[in-house]
Protein backbone atom coordinates (compact mmCIF):
# COMPACT_ATOMS: atom_id res chain seq x y z
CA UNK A 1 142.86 113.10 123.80
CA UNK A 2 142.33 109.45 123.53
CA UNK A 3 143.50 107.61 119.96
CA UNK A 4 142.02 104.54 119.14
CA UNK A 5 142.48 101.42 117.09
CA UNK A 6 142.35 102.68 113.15
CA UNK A 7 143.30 106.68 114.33
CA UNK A 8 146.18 107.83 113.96
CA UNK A 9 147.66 111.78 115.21
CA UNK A 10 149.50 113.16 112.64
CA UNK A 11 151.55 116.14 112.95
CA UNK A 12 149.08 116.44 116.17
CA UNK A 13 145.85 115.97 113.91
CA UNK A 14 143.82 113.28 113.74
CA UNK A 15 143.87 110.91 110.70
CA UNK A 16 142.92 107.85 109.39
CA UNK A 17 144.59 105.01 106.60
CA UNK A 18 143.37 105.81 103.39
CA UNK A 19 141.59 102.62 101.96
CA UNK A 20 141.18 104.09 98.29
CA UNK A 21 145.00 106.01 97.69
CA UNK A 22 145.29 109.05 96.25
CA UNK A 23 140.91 109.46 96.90
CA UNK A 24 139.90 112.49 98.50
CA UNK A 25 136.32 112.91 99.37
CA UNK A 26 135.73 116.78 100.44
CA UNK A 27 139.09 117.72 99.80
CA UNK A 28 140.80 116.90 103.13
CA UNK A 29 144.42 116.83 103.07
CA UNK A 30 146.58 113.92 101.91
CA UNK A 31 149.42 113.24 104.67
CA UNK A 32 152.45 110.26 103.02
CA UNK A 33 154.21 108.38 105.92
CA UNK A 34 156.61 105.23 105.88
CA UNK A 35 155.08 104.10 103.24
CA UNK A 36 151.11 104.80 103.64
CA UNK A 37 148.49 107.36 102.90
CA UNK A 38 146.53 108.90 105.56
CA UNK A 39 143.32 111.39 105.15
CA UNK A 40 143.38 113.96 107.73
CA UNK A 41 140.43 114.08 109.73
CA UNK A 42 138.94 117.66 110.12
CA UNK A 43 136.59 118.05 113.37
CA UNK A 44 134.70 121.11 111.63
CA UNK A 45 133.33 118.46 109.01
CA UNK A 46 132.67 115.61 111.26
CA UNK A 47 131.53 115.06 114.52
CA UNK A 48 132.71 112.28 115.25
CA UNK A 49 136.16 113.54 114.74
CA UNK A 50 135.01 116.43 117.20
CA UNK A 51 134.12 114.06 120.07
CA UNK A 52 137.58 112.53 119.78
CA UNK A 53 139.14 115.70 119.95
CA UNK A 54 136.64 116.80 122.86
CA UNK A 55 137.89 113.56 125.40
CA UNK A 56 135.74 110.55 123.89
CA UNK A 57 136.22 107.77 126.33
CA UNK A 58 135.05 104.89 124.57
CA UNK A 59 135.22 103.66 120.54
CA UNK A 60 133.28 100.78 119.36
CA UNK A 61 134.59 100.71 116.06
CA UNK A 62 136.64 97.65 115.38
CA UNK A 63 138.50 96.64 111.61
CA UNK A 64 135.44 94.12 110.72
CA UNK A 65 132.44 96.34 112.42
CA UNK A 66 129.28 96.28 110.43
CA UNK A 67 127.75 100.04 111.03
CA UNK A 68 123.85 101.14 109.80
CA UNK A 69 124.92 105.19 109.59
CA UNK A 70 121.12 106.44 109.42
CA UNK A 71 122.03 110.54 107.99
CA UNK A 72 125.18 109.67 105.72
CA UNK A 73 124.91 112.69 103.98
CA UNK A 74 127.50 113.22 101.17
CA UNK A 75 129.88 110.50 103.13
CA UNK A 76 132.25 112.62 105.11
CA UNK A 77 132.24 111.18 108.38
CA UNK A 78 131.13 107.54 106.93
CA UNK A 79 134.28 107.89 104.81
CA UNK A 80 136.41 107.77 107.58
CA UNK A 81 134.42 104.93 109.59
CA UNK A 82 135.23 102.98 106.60
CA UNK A 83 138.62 103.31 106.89
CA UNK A 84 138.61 102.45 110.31
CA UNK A 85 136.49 99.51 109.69
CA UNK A 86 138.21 98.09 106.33
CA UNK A 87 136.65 94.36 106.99
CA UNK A 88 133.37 95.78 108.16
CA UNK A 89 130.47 96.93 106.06
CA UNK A 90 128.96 100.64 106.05
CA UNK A 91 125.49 101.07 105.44
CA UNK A 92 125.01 104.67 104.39
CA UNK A 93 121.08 105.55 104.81
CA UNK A 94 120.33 108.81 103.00
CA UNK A 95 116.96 110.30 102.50
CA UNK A 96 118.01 113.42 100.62
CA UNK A 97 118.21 112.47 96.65
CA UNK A 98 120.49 115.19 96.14
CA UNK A 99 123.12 114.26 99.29
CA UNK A 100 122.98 110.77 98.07
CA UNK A 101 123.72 111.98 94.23
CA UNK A 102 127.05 113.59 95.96
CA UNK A 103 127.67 109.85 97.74
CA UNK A 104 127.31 107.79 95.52
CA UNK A 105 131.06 109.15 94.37
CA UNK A 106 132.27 108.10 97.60
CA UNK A 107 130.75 104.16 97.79
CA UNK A 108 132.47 104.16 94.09
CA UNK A 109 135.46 104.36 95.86
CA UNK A 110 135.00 103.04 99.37
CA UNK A 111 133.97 99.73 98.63
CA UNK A 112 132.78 98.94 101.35
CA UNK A 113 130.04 101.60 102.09
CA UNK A 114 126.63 100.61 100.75
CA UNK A 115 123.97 103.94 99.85
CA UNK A 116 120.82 102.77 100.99
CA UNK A 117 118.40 105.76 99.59
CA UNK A 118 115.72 105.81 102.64
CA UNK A 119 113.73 107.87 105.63
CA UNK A 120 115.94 106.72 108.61
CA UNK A 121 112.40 106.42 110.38
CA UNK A 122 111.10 103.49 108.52
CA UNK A 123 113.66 100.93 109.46
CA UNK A 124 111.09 98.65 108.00
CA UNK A 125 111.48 99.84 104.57
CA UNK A 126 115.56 98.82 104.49
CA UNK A 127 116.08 96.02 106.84
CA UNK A 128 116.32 93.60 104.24
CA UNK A 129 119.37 95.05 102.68
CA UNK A 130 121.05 95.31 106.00
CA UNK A 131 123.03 92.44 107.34
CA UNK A 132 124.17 91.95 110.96
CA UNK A 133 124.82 95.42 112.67
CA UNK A 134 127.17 95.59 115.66
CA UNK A 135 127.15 99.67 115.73
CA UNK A 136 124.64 102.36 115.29
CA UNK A 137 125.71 106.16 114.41
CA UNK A 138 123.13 108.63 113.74
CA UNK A 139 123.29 112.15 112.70
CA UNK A 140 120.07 113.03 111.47
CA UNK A 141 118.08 116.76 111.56
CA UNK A 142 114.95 114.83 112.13
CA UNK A 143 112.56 116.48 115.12
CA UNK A 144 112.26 112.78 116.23
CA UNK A 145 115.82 111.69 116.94
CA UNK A 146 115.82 109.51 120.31
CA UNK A 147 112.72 107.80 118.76
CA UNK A 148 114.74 106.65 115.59
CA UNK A 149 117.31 105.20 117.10
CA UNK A 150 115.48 103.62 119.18
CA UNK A 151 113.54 102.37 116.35
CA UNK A 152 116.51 100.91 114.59
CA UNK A 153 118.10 99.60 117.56
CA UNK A 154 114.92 97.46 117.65
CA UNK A 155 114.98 96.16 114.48
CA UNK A 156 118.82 95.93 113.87
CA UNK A 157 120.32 94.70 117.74
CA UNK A 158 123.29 96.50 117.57
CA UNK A 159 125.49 96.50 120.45
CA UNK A 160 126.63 99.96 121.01
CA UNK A 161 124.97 103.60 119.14
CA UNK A 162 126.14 107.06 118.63
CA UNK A 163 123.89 109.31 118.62
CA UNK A 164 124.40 112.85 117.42
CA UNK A 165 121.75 115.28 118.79
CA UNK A 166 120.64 118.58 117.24
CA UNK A 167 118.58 120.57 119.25
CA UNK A 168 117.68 123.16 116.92
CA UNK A 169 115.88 120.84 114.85
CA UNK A 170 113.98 119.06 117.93
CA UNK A 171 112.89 122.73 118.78
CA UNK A 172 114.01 126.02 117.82
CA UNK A 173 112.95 127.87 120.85
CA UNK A 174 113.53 125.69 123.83
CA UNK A 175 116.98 125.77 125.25
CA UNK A 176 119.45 123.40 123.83
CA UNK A 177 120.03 121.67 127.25
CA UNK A 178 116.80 121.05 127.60
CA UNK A 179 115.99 119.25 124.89
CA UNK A 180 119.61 117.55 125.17
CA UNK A 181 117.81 116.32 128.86
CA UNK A 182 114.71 115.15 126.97
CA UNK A 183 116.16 113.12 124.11
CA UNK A 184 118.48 111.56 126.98
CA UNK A 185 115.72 110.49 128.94
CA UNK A 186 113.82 108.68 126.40
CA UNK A 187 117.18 106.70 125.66
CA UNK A 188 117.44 105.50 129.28
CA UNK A 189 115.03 102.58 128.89
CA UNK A 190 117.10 101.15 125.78
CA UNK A 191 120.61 102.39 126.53
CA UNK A 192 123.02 102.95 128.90
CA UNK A 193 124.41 106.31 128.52
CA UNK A 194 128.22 106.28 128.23
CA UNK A 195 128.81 109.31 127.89
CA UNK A 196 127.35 112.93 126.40
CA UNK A 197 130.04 115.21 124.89
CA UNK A 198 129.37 118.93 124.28
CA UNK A 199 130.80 119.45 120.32
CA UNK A 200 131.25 123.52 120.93
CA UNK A 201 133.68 125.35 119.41
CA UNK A 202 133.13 122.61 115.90
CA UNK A 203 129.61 122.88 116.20
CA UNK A 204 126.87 124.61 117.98
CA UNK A 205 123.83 123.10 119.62
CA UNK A 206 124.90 119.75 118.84
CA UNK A 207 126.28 117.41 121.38
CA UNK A 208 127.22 113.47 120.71
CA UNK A 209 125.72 110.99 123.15
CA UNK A 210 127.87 107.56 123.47
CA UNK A 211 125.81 104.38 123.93
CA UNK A 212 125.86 100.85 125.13
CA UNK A 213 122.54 98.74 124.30
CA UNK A 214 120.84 96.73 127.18
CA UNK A 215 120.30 93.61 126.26
């Protein structure tokens, strides 16, 4: 398991610098070290955390990266991006009034995560309260997930995407790899695929596909 700039391994966990001391956002354990706070990062709440565990090769997050996170949800995973990226801004699209009523805590604290209350399929409808982006991450339960991110990756130019893809909520019935195979090929026109990581045993059906944008 690779560690990257803004992840630290604590105790042989992954973790991240706490940007808002003594702030917990679902109750993740609070780790004190020479000095600092650190948030443990737990892989059965966050994906992302999960691919890093499962051999991610490749991190585009940088201190000052601007990220449009289309499916913030209550801010778990976008919590800990924001660590990572203290100088960078977070843009936390939500469509779900009552997950963004349970964020909204969380951008109180994380200063620099910005709720942006919107269907991440109308890109159109947000773009003008999104500055430069240099990274897309997407977790959404939309049947249409390929074709938002491809969407947004028109409007916004980002230079690299993560896209999380659920297959039960593309289709129910099919079998997950082949909808994984379907969602990947419509990506191959605007992306170079990285990688694809399989995010079994922390969650089922779901895998994480790392990007690169053509230009």
């Amino acid at each position: 398991m690779k560690t990257f700039p803004g992840i630290y391994r604590i105790n042989g966990k992954l973790a991240t610098l706490n940007s808002s001391p003594g702030y917990r956002v679902y109750d993740e354990k609070l780790i004190y070290k020479d000095g600092r706070e650190y948030r443990l990062w737990d892989p059965y709440r966050s994906k992302l955390s999960a691919a890093i565990i499962k051999g991610l090769e490749e991190f585009p997050f940088r201190e000052n990266s601007n990220v449009l996170y289309l499916g913030a949800s209550s801010g778990t995973t976008a919590s800990h991006i924001a660590d990572i990226c203290p100088r960078g801004l977070i843009y936390c699209v939500e469509f779900s009034k009552r997950m963004m009523r349970e964020l909204l805590p969380v951008v109180m604290k994380k200063r620099n995560m910005i709720p942006i209350l919107a269907d991440a399929a109308r890109p159109g409808e947000y773009i003008h309260r999104v500055a430069s982006i240099d990274i897309i991450y997407q977790d959404v339960a939309q049947s249409n997930q390929a074709e938002i991110l491809i969407r947004n990756s028109e409007k916004f130019s980002p230079r690299s995407a993560m896209l999380i893809i659920k297959s039960r909520s593309i289709n129910a019935v099919k079998s997950p790899k082949k909808v994984f195979k379907r969602e990947m090929e419509k990506l191959k026109g605007k992306f170079d695929i990285l990688q694809t990581i399989d995010l079994r045993p922390y969650d089922k059906d779901h895998i994480l596909v790392n990007l690169r944008v053509r230009k």
